[in-house]
PDB file of N, CA and C in Angstrom:
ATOM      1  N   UNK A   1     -24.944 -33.368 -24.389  1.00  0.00           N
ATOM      2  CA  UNK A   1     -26.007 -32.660 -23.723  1.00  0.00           C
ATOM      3  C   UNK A   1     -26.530 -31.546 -24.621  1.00  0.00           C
ATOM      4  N   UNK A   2     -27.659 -31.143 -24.996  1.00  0.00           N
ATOM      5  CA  UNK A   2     -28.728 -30.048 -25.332  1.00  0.00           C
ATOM      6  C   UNK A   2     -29.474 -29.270 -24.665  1.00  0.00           C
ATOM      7  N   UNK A   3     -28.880 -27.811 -24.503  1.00  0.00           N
ATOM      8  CA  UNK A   3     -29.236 -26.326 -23.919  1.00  0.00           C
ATOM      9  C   UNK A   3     -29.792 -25.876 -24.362  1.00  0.00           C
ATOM     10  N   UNK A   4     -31.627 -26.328 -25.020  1.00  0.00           N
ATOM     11  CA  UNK A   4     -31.568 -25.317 -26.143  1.00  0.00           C
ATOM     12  C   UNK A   4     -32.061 -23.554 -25.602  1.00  0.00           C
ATOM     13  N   UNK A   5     -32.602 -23.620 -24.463  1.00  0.00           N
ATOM     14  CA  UNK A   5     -32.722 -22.193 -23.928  1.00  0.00           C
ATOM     15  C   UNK A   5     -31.110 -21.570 -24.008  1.00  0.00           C
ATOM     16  N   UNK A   6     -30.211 -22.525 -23.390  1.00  0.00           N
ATOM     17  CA  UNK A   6     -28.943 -21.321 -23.153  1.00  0.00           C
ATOM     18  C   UNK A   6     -28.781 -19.856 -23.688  1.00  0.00           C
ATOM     19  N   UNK A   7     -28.702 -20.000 -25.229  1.00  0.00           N
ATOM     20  CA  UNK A   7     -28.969 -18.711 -25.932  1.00  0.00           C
ATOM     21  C   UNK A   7     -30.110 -17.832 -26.042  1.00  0.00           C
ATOM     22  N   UNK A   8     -31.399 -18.693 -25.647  1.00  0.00           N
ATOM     23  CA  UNK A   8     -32.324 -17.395 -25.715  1.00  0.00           C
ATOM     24  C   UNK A   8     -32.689 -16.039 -24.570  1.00  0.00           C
ATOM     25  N   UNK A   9     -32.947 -15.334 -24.748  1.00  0.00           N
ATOM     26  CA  UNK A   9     -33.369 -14.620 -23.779  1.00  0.00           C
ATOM     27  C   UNK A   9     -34.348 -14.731 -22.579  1.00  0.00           C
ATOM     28  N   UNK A  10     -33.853 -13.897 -21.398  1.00  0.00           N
ATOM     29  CA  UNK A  10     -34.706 -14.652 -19.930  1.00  0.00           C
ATOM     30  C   UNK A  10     -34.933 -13.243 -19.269  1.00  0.00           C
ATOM     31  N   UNK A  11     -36.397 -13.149 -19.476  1.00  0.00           N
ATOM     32  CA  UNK A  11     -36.928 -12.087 -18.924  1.00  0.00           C
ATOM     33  C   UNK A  11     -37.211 -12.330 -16.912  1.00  0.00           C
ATOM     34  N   UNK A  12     -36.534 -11.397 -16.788  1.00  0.00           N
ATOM     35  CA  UNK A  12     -36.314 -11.522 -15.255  1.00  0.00           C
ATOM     36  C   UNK A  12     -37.676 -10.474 -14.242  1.00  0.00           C
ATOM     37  N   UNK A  13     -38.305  -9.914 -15.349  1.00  0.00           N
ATOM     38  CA  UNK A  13     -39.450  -9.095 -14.748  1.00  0.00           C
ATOM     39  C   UNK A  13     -38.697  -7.876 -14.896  1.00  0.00           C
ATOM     40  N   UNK A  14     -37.746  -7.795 -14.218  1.00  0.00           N
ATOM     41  CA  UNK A  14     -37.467  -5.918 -13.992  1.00  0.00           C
ATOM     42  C   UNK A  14     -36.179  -5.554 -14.870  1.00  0.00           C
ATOM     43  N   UNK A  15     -35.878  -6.840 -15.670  1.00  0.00           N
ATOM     44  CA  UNK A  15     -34.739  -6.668 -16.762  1.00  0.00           C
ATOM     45  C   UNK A  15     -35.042  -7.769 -17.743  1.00  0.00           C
ATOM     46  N   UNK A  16     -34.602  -8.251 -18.719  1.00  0.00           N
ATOM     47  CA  UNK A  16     -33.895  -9.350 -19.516  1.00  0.00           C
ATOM     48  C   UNK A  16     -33.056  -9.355 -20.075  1.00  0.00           C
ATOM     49  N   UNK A  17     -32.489 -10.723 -19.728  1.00  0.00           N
ATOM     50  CA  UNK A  17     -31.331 -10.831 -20.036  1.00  0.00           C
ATOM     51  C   UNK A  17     -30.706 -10.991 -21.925  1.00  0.00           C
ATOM     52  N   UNK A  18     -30.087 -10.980 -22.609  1.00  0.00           N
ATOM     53  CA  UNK A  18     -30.058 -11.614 -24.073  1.00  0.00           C
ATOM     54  C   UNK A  18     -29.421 -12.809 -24.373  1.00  0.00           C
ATOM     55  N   UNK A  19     -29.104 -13.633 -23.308  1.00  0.00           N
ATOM     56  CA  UNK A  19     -28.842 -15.075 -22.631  1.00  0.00           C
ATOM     57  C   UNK A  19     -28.445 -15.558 -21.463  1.00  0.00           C
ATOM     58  N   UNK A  20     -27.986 -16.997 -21.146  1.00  0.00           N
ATOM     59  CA  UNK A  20     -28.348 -17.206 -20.212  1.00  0.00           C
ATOM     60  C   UNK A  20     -26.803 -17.438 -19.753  1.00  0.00           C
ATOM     61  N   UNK A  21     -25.723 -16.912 -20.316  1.00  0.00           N
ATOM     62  CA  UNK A  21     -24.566 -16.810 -20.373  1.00  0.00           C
ATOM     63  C   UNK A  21     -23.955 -16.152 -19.530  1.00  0.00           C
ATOM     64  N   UNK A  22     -22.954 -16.432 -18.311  1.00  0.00           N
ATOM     65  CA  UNK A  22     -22.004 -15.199 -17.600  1.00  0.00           C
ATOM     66  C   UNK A  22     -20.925 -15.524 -16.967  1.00  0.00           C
ATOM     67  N   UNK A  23     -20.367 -14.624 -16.411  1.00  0.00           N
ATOM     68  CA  UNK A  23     -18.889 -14.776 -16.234  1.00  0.00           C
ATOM     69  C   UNK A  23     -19.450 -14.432 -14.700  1.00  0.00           C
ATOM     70  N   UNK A  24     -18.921 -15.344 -13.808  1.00  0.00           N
ATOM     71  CA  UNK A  24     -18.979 -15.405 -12.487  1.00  0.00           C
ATOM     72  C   UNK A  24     -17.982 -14.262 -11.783  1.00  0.00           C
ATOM     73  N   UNK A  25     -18.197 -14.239 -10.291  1.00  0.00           N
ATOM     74  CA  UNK A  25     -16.840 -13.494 -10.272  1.00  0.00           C
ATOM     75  C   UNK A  25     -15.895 -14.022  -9.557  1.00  0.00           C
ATOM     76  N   UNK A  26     -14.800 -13.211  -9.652  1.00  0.00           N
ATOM     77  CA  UNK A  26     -13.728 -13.807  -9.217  1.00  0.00           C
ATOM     78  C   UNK A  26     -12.567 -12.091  -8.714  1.00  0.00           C
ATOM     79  N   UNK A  27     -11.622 -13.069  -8.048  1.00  0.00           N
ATOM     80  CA  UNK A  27     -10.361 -11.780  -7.275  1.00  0.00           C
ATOM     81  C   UNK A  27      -9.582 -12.078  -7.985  1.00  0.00           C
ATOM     82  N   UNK A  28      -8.557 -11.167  -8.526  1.00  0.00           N
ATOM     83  CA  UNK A  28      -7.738 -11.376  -9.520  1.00  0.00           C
ATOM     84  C   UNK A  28      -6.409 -10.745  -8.866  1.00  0.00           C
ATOM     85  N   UNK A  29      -6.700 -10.194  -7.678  1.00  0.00           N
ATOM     86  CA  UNK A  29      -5.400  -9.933  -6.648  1.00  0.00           C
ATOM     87  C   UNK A  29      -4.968  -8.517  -7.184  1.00  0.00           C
ATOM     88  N   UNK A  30      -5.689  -7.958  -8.868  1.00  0.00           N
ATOM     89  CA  UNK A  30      -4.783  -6.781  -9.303  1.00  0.00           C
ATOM     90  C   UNK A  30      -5.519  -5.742  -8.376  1.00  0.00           C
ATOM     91  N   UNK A  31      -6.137  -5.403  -7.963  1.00  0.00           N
ATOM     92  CA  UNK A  31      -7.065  -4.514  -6.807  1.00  0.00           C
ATOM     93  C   UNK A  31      -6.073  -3.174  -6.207  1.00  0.00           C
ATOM     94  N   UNK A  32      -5.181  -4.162  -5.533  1.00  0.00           N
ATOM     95  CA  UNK A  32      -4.116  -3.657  -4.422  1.00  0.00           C
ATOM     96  C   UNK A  32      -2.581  -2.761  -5.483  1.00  0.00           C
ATOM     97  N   UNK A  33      -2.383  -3.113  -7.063  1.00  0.00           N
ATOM     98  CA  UNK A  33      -1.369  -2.609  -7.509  1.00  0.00           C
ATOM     99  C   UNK A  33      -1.642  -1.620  -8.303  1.00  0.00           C
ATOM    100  N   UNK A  34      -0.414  -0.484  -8.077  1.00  0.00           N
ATOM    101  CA  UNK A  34      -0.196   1.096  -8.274  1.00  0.00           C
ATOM    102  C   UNK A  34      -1.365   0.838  -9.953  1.00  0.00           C
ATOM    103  N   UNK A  35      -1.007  -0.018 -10.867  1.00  0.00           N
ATOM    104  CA  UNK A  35      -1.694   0.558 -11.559  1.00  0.00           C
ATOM    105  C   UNK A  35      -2.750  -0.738 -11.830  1.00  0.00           C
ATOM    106  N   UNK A  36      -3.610  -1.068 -10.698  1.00  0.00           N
ATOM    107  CA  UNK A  36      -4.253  -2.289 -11.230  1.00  0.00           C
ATOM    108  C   UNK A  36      -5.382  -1.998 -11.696  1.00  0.00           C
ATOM    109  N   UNK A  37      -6.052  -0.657 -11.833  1.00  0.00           N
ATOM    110  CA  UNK A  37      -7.236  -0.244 -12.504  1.00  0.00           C
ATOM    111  C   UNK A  37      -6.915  -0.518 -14.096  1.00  0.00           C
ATOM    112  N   UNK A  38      -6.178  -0.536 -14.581  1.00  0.00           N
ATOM    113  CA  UNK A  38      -5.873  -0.704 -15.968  1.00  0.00           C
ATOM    114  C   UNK A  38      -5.701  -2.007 -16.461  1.00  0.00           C
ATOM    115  N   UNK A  39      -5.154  -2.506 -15.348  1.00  0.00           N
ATOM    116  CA  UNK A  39      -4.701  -4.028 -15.604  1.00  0.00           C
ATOM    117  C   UNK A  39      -5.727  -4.611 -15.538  1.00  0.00           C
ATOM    118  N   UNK A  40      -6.877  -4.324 -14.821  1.00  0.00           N
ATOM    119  CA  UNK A  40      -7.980  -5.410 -14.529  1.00  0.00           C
ATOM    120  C   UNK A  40      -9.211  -4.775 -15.878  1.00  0.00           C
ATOM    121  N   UNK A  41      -9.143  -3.494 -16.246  1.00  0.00           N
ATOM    122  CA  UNK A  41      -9.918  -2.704 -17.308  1.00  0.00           C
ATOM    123  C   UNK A  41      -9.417  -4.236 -18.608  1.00  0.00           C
ATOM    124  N   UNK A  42      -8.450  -4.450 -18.661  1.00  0.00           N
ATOM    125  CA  UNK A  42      -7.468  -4.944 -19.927  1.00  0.00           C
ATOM    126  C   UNK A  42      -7.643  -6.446 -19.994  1.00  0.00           C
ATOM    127  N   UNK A  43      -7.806  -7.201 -18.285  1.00  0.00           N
ATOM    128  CA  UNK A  43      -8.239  -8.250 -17.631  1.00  0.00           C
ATOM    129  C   UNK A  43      -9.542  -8.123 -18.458  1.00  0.00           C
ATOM    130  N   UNK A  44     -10.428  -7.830 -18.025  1.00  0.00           N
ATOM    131  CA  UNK A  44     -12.040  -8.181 -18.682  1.00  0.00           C
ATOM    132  C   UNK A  44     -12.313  -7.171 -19.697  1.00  0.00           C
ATOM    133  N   UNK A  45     -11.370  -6.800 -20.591  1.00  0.00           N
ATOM    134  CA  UNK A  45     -11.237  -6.620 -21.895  1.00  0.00           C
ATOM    135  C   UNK A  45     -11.292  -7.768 -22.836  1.00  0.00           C
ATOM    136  N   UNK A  46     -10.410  -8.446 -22.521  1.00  0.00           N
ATOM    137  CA  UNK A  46      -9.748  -9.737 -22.652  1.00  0.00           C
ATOM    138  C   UNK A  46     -10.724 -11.173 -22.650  1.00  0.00           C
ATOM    139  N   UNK A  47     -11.324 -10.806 -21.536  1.00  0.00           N
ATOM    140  CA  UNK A  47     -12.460 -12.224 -21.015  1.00  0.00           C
ATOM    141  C   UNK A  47     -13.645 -11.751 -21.941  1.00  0.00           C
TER     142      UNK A  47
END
């Protein structure tokens, strides 16, 4: 298969984007633990 937009940029009117690329979301359950602000900072460090 051939994307050739995938990489270009997509002007959305009140932003654009610099592709057409993203990371969906998701629960990663760290939310709820003493130190899960760090863990999840380190989480989508990572991604």
């Amino acid at each position: 298969m051939s994307y050739p937009s995938l990489f270009a940029p997509l002007d959305l009117g009140f932003t654009t984007l610099r592709n057409r690329v993203l990371m969906g979301s998701m629960h990663t359950g760290l939310e709820e633990h003493p130190d899960g602000a760090e863990r999840l900072a380190a989480f989508y460090a990572e991604r």
